[in-house]
C-alpha atoms as a PDB file:
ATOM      1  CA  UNK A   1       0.000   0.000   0.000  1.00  0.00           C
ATOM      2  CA  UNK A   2       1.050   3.795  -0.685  1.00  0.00           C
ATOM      3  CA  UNK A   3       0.052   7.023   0.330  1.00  0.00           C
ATOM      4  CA  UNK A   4       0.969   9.926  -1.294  1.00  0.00           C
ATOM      5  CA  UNK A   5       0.556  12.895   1.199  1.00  0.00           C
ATOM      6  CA  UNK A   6       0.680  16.343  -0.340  1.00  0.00           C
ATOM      7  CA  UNK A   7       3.472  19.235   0.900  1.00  0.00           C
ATOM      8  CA  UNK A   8       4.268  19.393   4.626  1.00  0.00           C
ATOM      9  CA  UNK A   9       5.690  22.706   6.266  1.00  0.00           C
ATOM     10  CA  UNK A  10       7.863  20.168   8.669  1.00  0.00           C
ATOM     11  CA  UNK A  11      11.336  21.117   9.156  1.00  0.00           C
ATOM     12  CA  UNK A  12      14.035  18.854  10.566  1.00  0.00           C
ATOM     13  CA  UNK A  13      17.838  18.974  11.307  1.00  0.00           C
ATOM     14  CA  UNK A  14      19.737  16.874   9.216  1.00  0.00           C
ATOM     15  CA  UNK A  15      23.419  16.841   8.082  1.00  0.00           C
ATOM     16  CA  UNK A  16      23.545  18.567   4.621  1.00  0.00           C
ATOM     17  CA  UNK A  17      26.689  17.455   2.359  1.00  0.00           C
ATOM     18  CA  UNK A  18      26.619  20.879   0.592  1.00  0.00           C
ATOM     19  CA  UNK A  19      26.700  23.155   3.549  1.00  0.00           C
ATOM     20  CA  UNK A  20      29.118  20.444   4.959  1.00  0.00           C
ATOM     21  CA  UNK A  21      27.328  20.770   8.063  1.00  0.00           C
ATOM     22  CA  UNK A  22      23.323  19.956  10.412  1.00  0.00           C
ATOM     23  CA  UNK A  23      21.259  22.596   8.966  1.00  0.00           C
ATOM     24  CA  UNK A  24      17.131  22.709   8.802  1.00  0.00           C
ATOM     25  CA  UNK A  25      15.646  20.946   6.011  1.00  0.00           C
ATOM     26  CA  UNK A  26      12.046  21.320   4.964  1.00  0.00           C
ATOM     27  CA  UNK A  27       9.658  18.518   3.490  1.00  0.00           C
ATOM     28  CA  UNK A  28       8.858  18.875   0.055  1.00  0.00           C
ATOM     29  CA  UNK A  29       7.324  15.375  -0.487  1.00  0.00           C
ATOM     30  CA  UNK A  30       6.599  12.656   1.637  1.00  0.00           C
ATOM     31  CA  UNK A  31       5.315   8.695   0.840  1.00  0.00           C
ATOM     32  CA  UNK A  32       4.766   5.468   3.050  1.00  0.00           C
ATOM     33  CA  UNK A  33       4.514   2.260   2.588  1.00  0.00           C
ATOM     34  CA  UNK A  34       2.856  -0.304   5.200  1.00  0.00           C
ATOM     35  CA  UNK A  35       2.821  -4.021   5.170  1.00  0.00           C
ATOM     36  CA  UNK A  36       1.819  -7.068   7.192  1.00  0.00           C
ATOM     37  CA  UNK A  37       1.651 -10.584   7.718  1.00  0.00           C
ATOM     38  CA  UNK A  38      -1.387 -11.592   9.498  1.00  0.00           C
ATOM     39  CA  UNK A  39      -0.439 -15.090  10.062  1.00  0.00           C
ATOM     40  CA  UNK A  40       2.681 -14.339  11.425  1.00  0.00           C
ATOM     41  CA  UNK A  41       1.454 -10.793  13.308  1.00  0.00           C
ATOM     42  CA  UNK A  42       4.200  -9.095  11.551  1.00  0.00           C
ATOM     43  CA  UNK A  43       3.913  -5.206  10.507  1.00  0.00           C
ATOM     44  CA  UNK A  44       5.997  -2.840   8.824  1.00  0.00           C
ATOM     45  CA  UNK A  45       5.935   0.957   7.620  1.00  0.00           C
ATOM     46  CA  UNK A  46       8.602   2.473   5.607  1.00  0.00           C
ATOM     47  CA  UNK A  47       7.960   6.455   5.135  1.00  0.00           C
ATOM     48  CA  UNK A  48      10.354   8.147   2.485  1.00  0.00           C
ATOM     49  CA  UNK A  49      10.723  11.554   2.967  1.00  0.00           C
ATOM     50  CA  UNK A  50      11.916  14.352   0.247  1.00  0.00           C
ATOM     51  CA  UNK A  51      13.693  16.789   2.261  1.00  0.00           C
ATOM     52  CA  UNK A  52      15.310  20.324   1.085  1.00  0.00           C
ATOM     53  CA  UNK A  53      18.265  21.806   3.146  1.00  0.00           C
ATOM     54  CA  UNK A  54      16.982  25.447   4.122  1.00  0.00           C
ATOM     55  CA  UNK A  55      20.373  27.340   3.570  1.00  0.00           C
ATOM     56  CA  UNK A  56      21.332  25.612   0.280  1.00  0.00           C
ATOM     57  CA  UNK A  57      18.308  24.391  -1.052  1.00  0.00           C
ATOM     58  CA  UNK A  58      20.039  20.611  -1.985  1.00  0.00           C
ATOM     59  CA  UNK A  59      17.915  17.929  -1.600  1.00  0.00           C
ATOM     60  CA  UNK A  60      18.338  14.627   0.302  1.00  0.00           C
ATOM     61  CA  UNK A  61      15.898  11.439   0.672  1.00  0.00           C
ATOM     62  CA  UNK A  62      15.032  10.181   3.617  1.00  0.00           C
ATOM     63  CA  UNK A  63      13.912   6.348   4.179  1.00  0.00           C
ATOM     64  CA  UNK A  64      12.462   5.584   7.320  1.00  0.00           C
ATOM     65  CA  UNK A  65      11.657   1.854   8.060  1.00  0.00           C
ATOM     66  CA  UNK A  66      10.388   0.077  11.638  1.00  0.00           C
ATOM     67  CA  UNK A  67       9.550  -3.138  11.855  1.00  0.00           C
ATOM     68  CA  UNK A  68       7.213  -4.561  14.410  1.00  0.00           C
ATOM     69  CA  UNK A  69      10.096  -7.243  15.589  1.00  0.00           C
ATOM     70  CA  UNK A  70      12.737  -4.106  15.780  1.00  0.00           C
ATOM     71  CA  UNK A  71      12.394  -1.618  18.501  1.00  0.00           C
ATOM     72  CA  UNK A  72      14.750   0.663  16.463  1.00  0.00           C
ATOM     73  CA  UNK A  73      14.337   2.376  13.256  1.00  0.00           C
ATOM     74  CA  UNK A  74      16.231   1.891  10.406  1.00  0.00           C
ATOM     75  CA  UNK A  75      17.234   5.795   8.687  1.00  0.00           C
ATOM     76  CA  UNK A  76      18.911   5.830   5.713  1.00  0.00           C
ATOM     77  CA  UNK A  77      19.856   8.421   3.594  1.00  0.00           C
ATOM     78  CA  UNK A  78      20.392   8.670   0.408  1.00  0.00           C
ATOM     79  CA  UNK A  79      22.876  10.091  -0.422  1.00  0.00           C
ATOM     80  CA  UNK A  80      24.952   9.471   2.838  1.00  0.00           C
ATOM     81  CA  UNK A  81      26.141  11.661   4.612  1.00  0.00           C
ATOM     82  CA  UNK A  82      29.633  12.938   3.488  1.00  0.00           C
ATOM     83  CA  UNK A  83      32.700  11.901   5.796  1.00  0.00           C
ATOM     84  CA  UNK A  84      35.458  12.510   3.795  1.00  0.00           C
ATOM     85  CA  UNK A  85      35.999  15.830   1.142  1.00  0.00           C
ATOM     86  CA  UNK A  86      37.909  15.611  -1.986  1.00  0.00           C
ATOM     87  CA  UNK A  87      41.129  18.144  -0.974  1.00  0.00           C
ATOM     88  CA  UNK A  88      41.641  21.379  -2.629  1.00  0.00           C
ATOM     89  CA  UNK A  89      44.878  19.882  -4.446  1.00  0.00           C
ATOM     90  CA  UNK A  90      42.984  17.492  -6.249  1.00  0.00           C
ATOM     91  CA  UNK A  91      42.819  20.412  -9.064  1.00  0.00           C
ATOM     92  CA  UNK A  92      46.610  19.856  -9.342  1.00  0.00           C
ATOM     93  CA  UNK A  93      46.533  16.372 -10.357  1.00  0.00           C
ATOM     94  CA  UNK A  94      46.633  15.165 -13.718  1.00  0.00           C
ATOM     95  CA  UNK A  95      42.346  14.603 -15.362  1.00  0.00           C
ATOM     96  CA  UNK A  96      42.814  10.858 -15.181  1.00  0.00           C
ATOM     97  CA  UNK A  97      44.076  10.704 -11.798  1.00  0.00           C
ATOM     98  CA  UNK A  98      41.489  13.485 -10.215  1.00  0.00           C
ATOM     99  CA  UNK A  99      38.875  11.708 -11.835  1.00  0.00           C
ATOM    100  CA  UNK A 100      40.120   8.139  -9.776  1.00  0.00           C
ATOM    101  CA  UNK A 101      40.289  10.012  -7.266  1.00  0.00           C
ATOM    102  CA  UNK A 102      36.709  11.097  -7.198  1.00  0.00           C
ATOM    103  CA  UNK A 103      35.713   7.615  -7.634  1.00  0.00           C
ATOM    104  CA  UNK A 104      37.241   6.899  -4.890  1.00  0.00           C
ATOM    105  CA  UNK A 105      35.437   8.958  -2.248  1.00  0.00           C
ATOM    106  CA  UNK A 106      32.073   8.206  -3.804  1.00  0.00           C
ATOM    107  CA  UNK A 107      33.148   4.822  -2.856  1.00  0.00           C
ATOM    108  CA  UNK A 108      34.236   5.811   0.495  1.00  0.00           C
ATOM    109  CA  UNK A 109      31.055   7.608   1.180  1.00  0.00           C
ATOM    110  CA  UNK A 110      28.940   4.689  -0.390  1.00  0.00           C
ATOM    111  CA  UNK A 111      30.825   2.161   2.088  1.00  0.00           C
ATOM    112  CA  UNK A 112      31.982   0.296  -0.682  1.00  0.00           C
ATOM    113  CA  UNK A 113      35.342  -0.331   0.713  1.00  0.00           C
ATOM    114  CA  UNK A 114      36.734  -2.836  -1.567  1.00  0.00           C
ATOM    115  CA  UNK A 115      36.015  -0.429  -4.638  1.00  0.00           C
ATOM    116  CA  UNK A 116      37.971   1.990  -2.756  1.00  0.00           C
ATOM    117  CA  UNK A 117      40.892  -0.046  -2.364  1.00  0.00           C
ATOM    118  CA  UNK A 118      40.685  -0.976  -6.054  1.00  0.00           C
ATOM    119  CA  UNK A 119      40.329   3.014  -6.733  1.00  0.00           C
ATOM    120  CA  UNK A 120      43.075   3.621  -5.347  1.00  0.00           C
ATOM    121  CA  UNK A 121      45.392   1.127  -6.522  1.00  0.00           C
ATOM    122  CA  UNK A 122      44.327   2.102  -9.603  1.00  0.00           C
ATOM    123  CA  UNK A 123      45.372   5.690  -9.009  1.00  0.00           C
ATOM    124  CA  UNK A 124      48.679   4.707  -7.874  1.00  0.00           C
ATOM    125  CA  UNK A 125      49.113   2.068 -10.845  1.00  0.00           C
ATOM    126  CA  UNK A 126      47.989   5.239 -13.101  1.00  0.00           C
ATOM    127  CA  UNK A 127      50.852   7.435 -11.540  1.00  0.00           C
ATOM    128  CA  UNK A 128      53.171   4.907 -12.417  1.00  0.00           C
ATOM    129  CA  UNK A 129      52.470   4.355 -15.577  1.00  0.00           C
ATOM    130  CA  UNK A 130      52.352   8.298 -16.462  1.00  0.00           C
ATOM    131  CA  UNK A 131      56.079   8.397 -14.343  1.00  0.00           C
ATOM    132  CA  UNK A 132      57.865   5.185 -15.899  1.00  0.00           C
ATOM    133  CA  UNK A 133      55.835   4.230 -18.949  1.00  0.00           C
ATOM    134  CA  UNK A 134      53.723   1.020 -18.786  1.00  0.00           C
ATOM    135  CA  UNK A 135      55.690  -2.263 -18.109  1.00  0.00           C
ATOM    136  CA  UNK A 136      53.004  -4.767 -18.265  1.00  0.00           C
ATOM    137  CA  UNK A 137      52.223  -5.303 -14.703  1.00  0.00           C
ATOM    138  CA  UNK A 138      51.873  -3.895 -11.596  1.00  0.00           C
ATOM    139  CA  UNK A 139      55.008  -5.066 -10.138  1.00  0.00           C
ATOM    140  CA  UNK A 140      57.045  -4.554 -13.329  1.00  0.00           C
ATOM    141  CA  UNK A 141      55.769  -0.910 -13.493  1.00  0.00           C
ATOM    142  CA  UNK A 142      57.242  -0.878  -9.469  1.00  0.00           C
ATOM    143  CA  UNK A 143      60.633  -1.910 -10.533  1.00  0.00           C
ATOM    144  CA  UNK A 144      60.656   0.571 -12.794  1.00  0.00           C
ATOM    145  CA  UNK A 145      59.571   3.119 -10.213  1.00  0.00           C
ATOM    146  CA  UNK A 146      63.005   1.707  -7.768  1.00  0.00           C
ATOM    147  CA  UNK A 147      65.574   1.503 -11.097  1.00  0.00           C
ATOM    148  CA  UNK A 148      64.889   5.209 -11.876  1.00  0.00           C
ATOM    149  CA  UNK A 149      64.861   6.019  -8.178  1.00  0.00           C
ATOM    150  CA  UNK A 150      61.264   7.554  -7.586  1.00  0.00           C
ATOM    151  CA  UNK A 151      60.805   5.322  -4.307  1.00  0.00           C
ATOM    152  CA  UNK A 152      62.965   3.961  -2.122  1.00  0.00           C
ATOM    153  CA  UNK A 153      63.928   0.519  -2.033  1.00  0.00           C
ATOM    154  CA  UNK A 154      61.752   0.140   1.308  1.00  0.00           C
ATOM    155  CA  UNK A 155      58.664   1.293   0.050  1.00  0.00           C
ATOM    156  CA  UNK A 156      59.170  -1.185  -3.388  1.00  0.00           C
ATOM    157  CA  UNK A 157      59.700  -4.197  -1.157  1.00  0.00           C
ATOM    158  CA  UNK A 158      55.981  -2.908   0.987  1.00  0.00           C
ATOM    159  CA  UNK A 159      54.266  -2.771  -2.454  1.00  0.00           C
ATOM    160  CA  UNK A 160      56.415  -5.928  -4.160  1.00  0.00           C
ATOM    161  CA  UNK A 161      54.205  -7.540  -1.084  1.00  0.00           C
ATOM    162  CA  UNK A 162      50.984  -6.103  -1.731  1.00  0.00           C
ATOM    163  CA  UNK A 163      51.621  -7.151  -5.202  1.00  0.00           C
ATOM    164  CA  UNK A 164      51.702 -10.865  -4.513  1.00  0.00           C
ATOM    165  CA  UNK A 165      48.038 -10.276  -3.896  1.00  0.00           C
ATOM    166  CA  UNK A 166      47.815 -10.646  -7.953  1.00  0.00           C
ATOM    167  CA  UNK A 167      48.317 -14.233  -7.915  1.00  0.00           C
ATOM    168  CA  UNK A 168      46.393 -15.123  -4.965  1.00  0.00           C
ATOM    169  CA  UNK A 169      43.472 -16.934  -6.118  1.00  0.00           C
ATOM    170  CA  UNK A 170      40.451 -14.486  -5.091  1.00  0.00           C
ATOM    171  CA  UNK A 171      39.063 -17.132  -2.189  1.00  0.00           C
ATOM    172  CA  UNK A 172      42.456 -16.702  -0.495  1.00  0.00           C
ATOM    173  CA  UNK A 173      41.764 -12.920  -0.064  1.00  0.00           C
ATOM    174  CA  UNK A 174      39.024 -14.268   2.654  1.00  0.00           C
ATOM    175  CA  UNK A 175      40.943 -15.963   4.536  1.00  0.00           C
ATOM    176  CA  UNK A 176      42.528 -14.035   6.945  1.00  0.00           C
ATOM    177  CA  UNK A 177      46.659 -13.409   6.701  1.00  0.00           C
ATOM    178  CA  UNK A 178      47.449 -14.823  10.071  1.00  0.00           C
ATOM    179  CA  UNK A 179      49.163 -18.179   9.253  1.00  0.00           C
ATOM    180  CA  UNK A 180      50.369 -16.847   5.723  1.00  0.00           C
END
């Protein structure tokens, strides 16, 4: 079941990824959805809320859900809330780099952690390869980073570790690296 309800003049504080900041945001739309299993006594009631930030005017979506069986709400917004910025010096990065690097916060903010990680190998992979020229792989491109002495040896033998990770089959990235 939905209902539709027309503009509300309700205002609540919520963060606001523009402002950077909790500001007041007003309603512009609201909708819930209720459910229920009468054989089991279940209920449920998930209210989506449209809501505009009051200083910027960006909008945000609020979902709302209880369940009868869950004494706590579940709020979700969408989009998240921000907790990481791109930095200022991003500008100063080569276009296929900056754009990686966006990717990689969206990720961040998104919880998608893995995606991250692969963002920002990527980024580093992408310096290389603009530094040294592109040697096939990711530890070939490394040597190439030690011969012509942009890293030290130390931090070649770190990422020469990290690199073994490319022959790993993928179920042995599960398995935790305590008896490896």
């Amino acid at each position: 079941m939905s209902d539709i309800k027309p503009k509300r003049r309700e205002v609540f504080s919520v963060h606001c990824n523009h402002c950077r900041r909790t500001t007041n945001h007003r309603v512009l739309k609201s909708c819930i959805h209720t459910g229920s299993d009468d054989e089991q006594g279940f209920w449920w009631r998930t209210a989506y809320d449209m809501l505009e930030c009051c200083g910027c005017n960006e909008v945000v979506l609020r979902r709302n859900h209880h369940f009868s069986e869950d004494p706590d709400n579940e709020i979700t917004f969408f989009p998240p809330p921000a907790s990481r910025w791109l930095p200022q010096w991003r500008w100063s990065l080569p276009v296929p780099i900056n754009s990686l690097l966006a990717e990689v916060y969206t990720a961040l903010q998104a919880d998608s952690l893995s995606l991250a990680m692969m963002g920002t190998r990527a980024i580093i992979e992408t310096a290389m390869v603009r530094k040294v020229g592109d040697h096939g792989t990711f530890r070939n491109n490394l040597q190439a980073m030690e011969v012509d002495g942009h890293i030290a040896r130390v931090i070649a033998k770190f990422w020469k570790l990290h690199s073994m990770l490319e022959v790993l089959p993928p179920i042995a990235l599960t398995v935790p690296m305590l008896d490896r």
